[in-house]
Protein backbone atom coordinates (compact mmCIF):
# COMPACT_ATOMS: atom_id res chain seq x y z
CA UNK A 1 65.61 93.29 122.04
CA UNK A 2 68.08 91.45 119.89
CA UNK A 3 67.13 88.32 120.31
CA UNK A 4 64.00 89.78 119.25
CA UNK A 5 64.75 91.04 116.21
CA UNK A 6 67.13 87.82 115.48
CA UNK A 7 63.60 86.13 116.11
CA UNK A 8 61.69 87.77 113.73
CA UNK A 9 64.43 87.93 111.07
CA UNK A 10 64.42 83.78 111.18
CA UNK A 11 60.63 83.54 112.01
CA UNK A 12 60.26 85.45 108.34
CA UNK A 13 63.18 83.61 106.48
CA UNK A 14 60.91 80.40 107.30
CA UNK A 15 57.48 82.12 105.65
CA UNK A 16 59.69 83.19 102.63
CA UNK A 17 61.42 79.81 102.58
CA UNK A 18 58.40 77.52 102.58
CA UNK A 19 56.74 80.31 100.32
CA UNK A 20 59.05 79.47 97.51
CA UNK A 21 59.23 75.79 98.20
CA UNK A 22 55.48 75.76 98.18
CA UNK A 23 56.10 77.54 94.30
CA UNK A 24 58.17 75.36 93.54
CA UNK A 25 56.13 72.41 94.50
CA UNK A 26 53.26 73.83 92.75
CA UNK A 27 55.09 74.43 89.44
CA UNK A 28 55.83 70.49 88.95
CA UNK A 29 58.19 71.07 86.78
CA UNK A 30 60.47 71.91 89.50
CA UNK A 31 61.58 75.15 88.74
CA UNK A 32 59.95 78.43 89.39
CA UNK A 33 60.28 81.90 87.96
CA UNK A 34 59.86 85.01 90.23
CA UNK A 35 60.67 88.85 90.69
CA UNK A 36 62.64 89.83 93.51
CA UNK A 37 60.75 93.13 94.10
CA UNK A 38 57.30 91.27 94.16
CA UNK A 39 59.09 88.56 96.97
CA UNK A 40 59.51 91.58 98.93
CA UNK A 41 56.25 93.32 98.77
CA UNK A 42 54.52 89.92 99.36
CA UNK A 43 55.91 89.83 102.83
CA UNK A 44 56.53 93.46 103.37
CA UNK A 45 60.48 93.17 103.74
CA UNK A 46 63.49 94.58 102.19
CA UNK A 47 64.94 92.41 98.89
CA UNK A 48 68.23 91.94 101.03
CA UNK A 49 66.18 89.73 103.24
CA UNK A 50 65.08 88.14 100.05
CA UNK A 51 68.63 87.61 99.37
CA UNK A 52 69.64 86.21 102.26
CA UNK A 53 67.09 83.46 101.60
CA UNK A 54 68.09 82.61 98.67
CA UNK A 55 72.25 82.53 99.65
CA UNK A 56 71.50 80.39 102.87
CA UNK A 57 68.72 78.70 102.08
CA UNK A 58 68.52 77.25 97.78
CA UNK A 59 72.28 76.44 97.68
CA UNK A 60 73.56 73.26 95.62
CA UNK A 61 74.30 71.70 99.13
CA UNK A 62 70.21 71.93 98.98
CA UNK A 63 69.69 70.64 95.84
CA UNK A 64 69.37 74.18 94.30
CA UNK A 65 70.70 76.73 91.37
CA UNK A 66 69.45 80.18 92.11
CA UNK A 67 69.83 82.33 88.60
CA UNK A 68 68.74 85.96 88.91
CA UNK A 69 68.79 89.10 86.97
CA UNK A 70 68.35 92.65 88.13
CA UNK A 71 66.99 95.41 86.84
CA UNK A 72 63.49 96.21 85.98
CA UNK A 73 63.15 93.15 83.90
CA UNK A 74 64.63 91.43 86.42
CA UNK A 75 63.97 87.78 87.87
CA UNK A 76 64.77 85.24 90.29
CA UNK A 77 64.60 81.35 88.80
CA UNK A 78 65.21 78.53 91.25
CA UNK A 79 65.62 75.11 89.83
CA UNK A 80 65.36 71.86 92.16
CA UNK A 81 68.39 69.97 90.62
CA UNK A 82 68.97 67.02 92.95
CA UNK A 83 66.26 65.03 94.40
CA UNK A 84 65.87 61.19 95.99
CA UNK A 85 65.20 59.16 92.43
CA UNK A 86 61.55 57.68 92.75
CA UNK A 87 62.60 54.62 91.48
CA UNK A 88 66.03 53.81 93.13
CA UNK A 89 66.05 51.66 96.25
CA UNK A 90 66.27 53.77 99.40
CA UNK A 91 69.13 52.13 100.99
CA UNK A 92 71.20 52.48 98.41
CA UNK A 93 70.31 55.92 97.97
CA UNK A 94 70.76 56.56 101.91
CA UNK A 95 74.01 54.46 101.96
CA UNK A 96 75.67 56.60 99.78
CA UNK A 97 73.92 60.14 100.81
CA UNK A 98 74.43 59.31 104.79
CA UNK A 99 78.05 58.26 104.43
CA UNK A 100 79.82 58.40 107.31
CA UNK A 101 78.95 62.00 108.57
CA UNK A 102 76.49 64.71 107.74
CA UNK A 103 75.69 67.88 109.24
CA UNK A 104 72.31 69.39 110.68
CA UNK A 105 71.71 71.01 107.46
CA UNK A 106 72.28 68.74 105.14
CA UNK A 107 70.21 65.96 107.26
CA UNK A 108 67.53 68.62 107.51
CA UNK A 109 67.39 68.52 103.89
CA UNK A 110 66.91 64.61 103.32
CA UNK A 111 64.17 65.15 106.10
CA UNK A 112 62.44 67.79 103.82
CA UNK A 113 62.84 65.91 100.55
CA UNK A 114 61.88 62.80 101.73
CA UNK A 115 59.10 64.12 103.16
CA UNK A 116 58.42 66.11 99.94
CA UNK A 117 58.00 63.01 97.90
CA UNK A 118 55.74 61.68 100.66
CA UNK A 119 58.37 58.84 101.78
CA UNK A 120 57.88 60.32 105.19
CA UNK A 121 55.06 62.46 107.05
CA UNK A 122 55.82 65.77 108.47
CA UNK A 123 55.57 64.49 112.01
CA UNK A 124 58.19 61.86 110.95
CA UNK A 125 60.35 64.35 109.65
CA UNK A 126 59.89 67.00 113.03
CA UNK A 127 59.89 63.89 114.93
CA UNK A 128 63.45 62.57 113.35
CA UNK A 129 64.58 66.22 113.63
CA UNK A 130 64.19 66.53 117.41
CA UNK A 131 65.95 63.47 117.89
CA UNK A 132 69.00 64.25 115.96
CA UNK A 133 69.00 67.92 117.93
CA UNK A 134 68.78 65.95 121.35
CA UNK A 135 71.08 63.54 120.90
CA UNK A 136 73.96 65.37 119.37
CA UNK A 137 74.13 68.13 121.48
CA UNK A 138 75.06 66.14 123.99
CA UNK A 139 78.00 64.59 122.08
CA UNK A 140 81.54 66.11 121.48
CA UNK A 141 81.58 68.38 118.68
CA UNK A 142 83.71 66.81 116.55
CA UNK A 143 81.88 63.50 116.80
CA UNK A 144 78.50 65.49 116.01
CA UNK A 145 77.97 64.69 112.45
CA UNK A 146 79.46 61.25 112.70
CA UNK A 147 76.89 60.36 115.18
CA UNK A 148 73.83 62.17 113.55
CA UNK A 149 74.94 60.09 110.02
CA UNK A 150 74.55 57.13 112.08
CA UNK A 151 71.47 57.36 113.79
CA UNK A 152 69.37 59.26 110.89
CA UNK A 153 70.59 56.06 108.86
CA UNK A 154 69.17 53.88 111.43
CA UNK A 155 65.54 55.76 111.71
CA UNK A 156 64.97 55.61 108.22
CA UNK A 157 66.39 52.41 107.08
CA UNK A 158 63.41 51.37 109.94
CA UNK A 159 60.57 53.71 108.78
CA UNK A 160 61.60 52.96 104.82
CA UNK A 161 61.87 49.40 104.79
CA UNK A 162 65.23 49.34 103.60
């Protein structure tokens, strides 16, 4: 039953998660505006859940500043403020992004911004994912995010051109 309910919680913290990057997306101007209370009536869930989104999930480590107001005026802005530059080269960018250890989250986030500005396809990016799961769960845990640095630089110094 718990690891039902720890199911759903992270099956819904997805939805609202690609929800608002989907906004965000759509707005262009990468920022998007939104009340808290309408978040939560859109998917039928409690604003702590909302919450929780937004504090694990649109964090500077991300790329993200989260600015909200409560209230009945109140608002939610999130503001993509760090993103692969267009026009830099991509190894330089990766050489000093995928120094020499990163964790699963932060590596899931290159995945997802690469593959945002269409540097890499989705199935790259799940793909890429998988791999980095696989291999360094089988490796000590302190050499974890030396090893997934390493081997996400390789795959995508390969599938960039870099």
């Amino acid at each position: 039953m718990a690891s039902e309910v720890r199911g759903y919680v992270r099956a819904l913290s997805d939805l609202i998660e690609r929800y608002l990057l989907q906004l965000l997306d759509e707005a262009g101007e990468g920022m998007v505006e939104i009340r808290r209370c309408d978040l939560a009536e859109h998917f039928s869930c409690a604003p702590s859940q909302i919450n929780y989104v937004l504090t694990t999930r649109f964090t500077v480590d991300h790329g993200y500043v989260v600015e909200s107001r409560r209230g009945g005026g109140g608002f939610i802005r999130i503001m993509r403020v760090r993103s692969l530059p267009q026009t830099q080269p991509a190894d330089d960018w990766l050489a000093r992004r995928l120094n020499q250890e990163i964790s699963q989250q932060a590596a899931d986030w290159v995945l997802q911004e690469l593959q945002r500005l269409g540097k890499i396809s989705l199935r790259q990016a799940v793909l890429i994912r998988q791999v980095l799961l696989r291999e360094t769960e089988i490796s000590e845990p302190a050499q974890r995010d030396r090893l997934r640095a390493a081997l996400l630089r390789g795959v995508l110094w390969v599938l960039l051109g870099a």
